[in-house]
PDB file of N, CA and C in Angstrom:
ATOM      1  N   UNK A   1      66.495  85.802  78.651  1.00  0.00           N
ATOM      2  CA  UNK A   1      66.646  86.064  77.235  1.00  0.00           C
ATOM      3  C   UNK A   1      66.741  87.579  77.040  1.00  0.00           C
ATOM      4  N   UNK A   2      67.794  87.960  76.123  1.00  0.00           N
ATOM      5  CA  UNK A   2      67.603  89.268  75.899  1.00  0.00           C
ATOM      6  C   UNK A   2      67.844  89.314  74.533  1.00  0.00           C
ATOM      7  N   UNK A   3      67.049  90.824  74.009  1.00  0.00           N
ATOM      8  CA  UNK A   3      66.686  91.145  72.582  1.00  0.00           C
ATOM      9  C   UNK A   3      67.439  92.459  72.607  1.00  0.00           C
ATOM     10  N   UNK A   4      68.213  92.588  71.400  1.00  0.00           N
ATOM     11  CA  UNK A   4      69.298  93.896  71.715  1.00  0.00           C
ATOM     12  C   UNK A   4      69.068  94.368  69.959  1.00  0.00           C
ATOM     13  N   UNK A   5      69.393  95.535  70.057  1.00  0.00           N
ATOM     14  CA  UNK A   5      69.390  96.294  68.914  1.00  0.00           C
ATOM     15  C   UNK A   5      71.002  96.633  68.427  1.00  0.00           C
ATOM     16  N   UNK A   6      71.772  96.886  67.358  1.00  0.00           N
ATOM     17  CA  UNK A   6      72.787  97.305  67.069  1.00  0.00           C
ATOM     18  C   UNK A   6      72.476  99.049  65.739  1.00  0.00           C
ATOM     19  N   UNK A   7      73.403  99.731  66.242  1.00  0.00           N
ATOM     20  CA  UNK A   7      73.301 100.943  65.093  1.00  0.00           C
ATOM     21  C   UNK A   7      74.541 101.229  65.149  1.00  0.00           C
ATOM     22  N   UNK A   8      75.170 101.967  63.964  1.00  0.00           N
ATOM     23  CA  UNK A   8      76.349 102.829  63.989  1.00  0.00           C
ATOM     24  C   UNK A   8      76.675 102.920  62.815  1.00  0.00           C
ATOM     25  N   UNK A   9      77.857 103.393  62.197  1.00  0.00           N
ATOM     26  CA  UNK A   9      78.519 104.109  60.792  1.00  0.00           C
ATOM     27  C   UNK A   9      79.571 103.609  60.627  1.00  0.00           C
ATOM     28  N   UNK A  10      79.857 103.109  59.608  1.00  0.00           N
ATOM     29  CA  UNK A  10      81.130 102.330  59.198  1.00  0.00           C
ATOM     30  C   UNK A  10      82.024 103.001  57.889  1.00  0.00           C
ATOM     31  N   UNK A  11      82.855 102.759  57.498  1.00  0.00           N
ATOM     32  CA  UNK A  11      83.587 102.967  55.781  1.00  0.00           C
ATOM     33  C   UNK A  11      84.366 101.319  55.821  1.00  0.00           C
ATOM     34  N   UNK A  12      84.198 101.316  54.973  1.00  0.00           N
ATOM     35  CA  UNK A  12      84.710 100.020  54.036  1.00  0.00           C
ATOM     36  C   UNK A  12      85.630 100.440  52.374  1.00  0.00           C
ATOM     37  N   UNK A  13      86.718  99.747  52.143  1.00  0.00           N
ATOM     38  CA  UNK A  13      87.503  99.561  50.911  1.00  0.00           C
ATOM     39  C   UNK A  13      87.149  98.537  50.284  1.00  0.00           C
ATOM     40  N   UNK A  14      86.630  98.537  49.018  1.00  0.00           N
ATOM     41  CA  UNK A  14      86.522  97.063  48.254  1.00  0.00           C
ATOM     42  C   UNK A  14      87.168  97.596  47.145  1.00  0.00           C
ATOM     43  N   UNK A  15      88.199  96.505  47.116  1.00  0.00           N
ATOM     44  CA  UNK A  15      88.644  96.387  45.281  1.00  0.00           C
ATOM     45  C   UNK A  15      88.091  95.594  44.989  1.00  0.00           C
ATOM     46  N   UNK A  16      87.980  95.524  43.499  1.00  0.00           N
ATOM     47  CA  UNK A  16      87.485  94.830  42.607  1.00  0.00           C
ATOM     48  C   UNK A  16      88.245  94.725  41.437  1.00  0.00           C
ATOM     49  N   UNK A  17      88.349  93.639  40.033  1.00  0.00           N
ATOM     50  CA  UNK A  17      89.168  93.733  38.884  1.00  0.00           C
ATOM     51  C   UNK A  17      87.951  93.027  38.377  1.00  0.00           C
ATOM     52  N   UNK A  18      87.260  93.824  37.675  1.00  0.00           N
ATOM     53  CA  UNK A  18      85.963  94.036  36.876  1.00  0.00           C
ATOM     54  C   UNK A  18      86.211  93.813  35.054  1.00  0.00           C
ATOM     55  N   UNK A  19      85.688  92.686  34.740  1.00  0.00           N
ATOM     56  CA  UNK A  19      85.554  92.584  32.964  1.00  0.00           C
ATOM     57  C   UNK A  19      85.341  93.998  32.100  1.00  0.00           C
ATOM     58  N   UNK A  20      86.375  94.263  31.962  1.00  0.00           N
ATOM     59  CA  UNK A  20      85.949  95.349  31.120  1.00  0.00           C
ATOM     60  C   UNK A  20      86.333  97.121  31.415  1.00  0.00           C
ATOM     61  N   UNK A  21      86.618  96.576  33.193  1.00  0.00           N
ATOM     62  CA  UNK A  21      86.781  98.116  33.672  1.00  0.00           C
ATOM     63  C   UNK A  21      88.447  97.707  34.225  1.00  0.00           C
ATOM     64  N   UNK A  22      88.765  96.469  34.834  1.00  0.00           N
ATOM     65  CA  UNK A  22      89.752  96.455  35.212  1.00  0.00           C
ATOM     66  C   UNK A  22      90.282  96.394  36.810  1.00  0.00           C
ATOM     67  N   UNK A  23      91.322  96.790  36.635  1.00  0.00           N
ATOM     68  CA  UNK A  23      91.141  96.808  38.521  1.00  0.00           C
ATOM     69  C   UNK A  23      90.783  98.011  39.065  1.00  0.00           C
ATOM     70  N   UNK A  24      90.247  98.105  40.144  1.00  0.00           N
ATOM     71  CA  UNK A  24      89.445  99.274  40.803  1.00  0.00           C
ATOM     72  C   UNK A  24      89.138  99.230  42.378  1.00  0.00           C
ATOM     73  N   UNK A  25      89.017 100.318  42.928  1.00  0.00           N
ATOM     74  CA  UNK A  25      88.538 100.295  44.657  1.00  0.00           C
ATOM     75  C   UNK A  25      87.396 101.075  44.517  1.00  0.00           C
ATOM     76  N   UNK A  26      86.458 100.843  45.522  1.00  0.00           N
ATOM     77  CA  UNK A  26      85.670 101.658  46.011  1.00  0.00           C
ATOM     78  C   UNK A  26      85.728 102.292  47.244  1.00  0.00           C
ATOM     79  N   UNK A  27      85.398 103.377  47.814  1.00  0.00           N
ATOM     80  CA  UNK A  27      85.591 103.211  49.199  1.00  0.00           C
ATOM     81  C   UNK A  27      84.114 104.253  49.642  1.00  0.00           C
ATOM     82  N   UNK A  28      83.259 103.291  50.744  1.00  0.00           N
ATOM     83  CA  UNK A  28      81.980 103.637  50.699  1.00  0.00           C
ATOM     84  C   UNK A  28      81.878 103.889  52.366  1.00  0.00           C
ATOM     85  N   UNK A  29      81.205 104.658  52.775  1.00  0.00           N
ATOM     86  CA  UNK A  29      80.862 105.021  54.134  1.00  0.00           C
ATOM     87  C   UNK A  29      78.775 105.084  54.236  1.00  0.00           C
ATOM     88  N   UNK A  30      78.558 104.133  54.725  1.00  0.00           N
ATOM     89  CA  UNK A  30      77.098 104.170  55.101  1.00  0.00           C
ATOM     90  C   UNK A  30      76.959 103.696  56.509  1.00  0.00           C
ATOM     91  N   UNK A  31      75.297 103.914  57.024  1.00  0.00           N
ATOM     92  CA  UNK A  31      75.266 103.768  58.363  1.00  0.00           C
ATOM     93  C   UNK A  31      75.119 102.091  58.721  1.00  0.00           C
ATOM     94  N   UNK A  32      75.401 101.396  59.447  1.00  0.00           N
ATOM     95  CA  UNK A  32      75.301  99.624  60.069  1.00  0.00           C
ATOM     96  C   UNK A  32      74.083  99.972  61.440  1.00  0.00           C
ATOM     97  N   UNK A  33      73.017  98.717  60.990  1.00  0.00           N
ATOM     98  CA  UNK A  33      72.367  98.620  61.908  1.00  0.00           C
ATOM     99  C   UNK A  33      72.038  96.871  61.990  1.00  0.00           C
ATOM    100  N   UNK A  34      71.553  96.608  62.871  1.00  0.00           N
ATOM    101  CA  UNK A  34      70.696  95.234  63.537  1.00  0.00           C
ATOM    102  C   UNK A  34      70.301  94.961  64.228  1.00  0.00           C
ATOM    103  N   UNK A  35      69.815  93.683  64.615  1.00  0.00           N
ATOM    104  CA  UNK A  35      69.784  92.853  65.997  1.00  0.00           C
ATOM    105  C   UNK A  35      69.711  92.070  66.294  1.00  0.00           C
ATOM    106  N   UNK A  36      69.731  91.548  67.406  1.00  0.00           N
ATOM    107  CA  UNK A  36      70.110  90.199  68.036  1.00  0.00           C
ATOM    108  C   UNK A  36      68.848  89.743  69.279  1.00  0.00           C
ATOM    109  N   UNK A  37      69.725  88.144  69.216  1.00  0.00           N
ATOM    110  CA  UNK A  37      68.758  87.725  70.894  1.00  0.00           C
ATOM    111  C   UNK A  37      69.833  87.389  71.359  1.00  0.00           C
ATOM    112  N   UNK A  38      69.441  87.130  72.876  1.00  0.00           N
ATOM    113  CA  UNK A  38      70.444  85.957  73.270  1.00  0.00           C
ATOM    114  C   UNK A  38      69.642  85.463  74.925  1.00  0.00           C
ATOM    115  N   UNK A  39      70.557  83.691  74.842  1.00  0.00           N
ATOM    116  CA  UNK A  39      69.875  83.066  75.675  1.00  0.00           C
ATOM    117  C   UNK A  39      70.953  83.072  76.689  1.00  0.00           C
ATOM    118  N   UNK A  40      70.319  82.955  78.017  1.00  0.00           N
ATOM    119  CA  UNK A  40      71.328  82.592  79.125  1.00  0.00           C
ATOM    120  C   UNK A  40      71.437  81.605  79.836  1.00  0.00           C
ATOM    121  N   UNK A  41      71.783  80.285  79.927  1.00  0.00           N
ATOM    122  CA  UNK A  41      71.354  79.078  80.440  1.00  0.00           C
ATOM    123  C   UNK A  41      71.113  79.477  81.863  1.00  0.00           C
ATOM    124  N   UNK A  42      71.987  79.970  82.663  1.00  0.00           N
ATOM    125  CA  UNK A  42      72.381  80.246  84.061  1.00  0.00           C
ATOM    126  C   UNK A  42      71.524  81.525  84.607  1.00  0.00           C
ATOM    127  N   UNK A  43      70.520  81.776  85.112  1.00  0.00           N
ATOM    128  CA  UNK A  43      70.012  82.873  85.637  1.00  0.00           C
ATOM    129  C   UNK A  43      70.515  83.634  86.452  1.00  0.00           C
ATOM    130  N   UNK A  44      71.732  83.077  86.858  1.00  0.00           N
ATOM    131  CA  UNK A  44      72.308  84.186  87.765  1.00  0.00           C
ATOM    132  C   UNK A  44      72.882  85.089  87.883  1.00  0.00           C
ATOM    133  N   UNK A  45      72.731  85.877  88.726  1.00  0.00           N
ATOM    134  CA  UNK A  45      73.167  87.690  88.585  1.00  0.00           C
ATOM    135  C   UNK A  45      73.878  87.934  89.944  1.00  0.00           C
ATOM    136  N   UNK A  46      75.011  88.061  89.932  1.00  0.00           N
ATOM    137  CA  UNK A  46      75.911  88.624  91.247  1.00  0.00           C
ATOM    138  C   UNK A  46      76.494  89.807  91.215  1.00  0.00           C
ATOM    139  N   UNK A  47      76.353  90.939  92.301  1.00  0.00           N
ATOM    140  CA  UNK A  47      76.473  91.946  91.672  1.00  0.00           C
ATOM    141  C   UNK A  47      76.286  93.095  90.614  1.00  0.00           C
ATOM    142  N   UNK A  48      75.135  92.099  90.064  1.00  0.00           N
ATOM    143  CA  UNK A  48      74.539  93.291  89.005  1.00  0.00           C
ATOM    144  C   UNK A  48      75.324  92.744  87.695  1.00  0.00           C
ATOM    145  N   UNK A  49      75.838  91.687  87.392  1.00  0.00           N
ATOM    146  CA  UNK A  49      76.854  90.803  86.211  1.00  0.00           C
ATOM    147  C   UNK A  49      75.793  89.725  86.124  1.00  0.00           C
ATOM    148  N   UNK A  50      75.635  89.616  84.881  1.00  0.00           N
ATOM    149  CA  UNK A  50      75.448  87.911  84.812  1.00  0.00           C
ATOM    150  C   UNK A  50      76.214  87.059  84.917  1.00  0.00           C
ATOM    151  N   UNK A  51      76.255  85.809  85.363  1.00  0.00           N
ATOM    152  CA  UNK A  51      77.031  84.991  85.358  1.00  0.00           C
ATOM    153  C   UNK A  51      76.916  83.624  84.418  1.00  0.00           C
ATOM    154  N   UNK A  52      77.569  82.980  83.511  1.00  0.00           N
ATOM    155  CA  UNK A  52      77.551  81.847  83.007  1.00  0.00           C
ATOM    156  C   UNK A  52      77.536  81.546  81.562  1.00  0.00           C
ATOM    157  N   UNK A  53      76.683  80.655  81.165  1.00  0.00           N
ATOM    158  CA  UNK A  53      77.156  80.327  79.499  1.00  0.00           C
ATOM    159  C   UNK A  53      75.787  80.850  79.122  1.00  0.00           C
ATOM    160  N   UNK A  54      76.187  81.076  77.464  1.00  0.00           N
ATOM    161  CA  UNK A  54      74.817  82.077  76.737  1.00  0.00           C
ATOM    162  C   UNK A  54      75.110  81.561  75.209  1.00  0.00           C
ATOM    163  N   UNK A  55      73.809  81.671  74.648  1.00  0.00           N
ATOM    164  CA  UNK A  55      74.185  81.502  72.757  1.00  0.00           C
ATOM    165  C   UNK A  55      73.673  82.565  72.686  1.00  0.00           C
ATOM    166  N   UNK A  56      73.921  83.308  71.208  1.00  0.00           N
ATOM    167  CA  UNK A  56      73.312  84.786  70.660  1.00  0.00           C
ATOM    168  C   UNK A  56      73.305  83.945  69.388  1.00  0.00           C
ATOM    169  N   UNK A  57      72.438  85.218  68.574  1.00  0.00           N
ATOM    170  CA  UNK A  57      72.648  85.229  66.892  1.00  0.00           C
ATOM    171  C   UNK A  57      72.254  86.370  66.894  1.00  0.00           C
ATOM    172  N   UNK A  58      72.621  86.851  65.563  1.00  0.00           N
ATOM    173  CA  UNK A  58      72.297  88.562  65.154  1.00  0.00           C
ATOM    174  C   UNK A  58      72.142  88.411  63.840  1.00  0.00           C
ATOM    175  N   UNK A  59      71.539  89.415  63.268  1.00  0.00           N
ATOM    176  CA  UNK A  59      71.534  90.005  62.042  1.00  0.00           C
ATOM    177  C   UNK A  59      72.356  91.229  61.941  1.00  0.00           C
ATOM    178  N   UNK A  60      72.824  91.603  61.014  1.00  0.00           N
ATOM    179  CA  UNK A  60      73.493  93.123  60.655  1.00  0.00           C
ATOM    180  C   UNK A  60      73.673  93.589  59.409  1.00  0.00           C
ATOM    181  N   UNK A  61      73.378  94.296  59.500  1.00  0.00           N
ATOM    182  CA  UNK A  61      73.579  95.585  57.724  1.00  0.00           C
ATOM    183  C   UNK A  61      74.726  96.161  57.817  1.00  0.00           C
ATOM    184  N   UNK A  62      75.788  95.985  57.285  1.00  0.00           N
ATOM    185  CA  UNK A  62      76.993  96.574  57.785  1.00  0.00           C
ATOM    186  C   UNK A  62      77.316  97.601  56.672  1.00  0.00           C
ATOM    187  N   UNK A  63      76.559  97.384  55.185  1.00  0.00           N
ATOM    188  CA  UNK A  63      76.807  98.320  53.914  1.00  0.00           C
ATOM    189  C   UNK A  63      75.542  98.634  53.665  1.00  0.00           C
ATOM    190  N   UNK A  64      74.974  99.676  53.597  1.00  0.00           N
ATOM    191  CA  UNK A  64      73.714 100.035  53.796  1.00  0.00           C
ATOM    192  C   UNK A  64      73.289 101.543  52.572  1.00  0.00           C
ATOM    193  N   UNK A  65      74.107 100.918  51.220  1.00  0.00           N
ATOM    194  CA  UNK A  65      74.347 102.271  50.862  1.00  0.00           C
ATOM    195  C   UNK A  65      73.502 102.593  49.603  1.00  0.00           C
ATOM    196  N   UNK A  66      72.877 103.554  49.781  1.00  0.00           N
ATOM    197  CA  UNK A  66      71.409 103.562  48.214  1.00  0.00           C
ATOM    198  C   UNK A  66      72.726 104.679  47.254  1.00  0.00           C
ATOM    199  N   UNK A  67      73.798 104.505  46.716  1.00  0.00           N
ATOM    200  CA  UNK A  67      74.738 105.450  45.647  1.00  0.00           C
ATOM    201  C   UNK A  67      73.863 104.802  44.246  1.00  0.00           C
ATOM    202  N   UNK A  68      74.640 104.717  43.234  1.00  0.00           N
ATOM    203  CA  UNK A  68      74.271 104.266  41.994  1.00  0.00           C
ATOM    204  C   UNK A  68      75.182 102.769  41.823  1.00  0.00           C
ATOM    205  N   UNK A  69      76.143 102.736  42.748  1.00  0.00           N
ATOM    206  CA  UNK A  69      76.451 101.229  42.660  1.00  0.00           C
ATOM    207  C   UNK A  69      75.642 100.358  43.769  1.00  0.00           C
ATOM    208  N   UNK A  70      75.129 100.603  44.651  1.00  0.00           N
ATOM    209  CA  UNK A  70      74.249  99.792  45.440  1.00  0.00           C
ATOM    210  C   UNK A  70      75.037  98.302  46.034  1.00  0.00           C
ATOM    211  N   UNK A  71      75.706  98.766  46.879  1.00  0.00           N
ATOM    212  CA  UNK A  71      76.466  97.612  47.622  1.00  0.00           C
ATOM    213  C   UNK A  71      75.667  97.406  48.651  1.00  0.00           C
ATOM    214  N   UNK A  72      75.432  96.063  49.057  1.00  0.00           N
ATOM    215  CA  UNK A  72      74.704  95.528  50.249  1.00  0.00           C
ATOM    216  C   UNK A  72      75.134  94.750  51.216  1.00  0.00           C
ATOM    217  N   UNK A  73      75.617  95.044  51.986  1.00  0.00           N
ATOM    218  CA  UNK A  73      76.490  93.405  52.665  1.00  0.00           C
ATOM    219  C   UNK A  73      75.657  92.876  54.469  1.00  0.00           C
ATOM    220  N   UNK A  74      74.888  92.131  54.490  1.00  0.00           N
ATOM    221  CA  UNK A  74      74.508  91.470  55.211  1.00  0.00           C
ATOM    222  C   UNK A  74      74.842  90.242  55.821  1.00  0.00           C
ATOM    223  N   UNK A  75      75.415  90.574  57.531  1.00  0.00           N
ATOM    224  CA  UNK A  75      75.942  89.525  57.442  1.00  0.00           C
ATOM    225  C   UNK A  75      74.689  88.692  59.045  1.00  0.00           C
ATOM    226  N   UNK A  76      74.819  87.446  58.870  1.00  0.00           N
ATOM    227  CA  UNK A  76      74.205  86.175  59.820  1.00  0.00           C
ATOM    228  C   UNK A  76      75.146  85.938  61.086  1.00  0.00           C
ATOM    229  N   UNK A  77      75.047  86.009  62.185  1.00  0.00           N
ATOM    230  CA  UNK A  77      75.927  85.281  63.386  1.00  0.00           C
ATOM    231  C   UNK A  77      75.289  84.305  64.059  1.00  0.00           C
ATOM    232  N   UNK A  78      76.390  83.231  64.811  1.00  0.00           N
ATOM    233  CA  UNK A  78      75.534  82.934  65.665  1.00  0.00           C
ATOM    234  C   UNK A  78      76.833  82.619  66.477  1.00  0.00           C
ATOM    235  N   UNK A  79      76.806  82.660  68.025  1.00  0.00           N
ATOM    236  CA  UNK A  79      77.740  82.698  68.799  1.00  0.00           C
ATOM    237  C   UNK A  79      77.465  81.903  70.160  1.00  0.00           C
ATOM    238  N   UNK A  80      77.920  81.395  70.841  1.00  0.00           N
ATOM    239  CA  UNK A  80      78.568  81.405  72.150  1.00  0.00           C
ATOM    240  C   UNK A  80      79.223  82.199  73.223  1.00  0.00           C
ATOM    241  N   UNK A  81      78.471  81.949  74.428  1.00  0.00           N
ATOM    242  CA  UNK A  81      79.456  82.833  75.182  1.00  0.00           C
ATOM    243  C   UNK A  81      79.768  82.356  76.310  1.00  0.00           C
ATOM    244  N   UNK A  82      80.517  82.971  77.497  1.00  0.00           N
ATOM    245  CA  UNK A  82      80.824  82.352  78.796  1.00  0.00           C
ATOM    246  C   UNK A  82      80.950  84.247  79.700  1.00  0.00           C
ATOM    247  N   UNK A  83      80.188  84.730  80.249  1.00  0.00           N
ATOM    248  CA  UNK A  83      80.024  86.009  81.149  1.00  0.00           C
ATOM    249  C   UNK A  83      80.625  85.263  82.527  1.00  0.00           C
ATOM    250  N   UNK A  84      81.633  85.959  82.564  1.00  0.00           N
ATOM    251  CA  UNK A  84      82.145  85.827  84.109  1.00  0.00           C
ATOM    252  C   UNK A  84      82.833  86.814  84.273  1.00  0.00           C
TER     253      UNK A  84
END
């Protein structure tokens, strides 16, 4: 099992067509962080690689931004894998 951390900095474009204001973009740059697990059915290691099938899930903050519009975007995973 492994427990992993994620960090880094993103920008994002959102339009929007808002009651009252109309159509509009934002374009916001804040820092993305999270983390994850993940399982490995197969214990094996050749060469210093794992080998075989795995599930993960993560959490992540990908809009992380305290402005006066306060966008938040959090997103849930959950995945599959195959390391060979």
């Amino acid at each position: 099992m492994t427990l992993y951390g994620l960090a880094g900095y993103g920008r994002t474009k959102i339009s929007a067509n808002c009651p009252g204001i109309g159509a509009h973009t934002h374009s916001i740059t804040s820092p993305a962080f999270g983390a994850g697990l993940e399982y490995n059915f197969n214990d094996t290691n050749i060469n210093g690689k794992r080998k075989g099938w795995s599930i993960w899930g993560d959490i992540i903050n990908v809009m992380h931004n305290k402005t006066d519009k306060k966008f938040n975007d959090t997103i849930l995973a959950l995945g599959a894998g195959y390391h060979f």
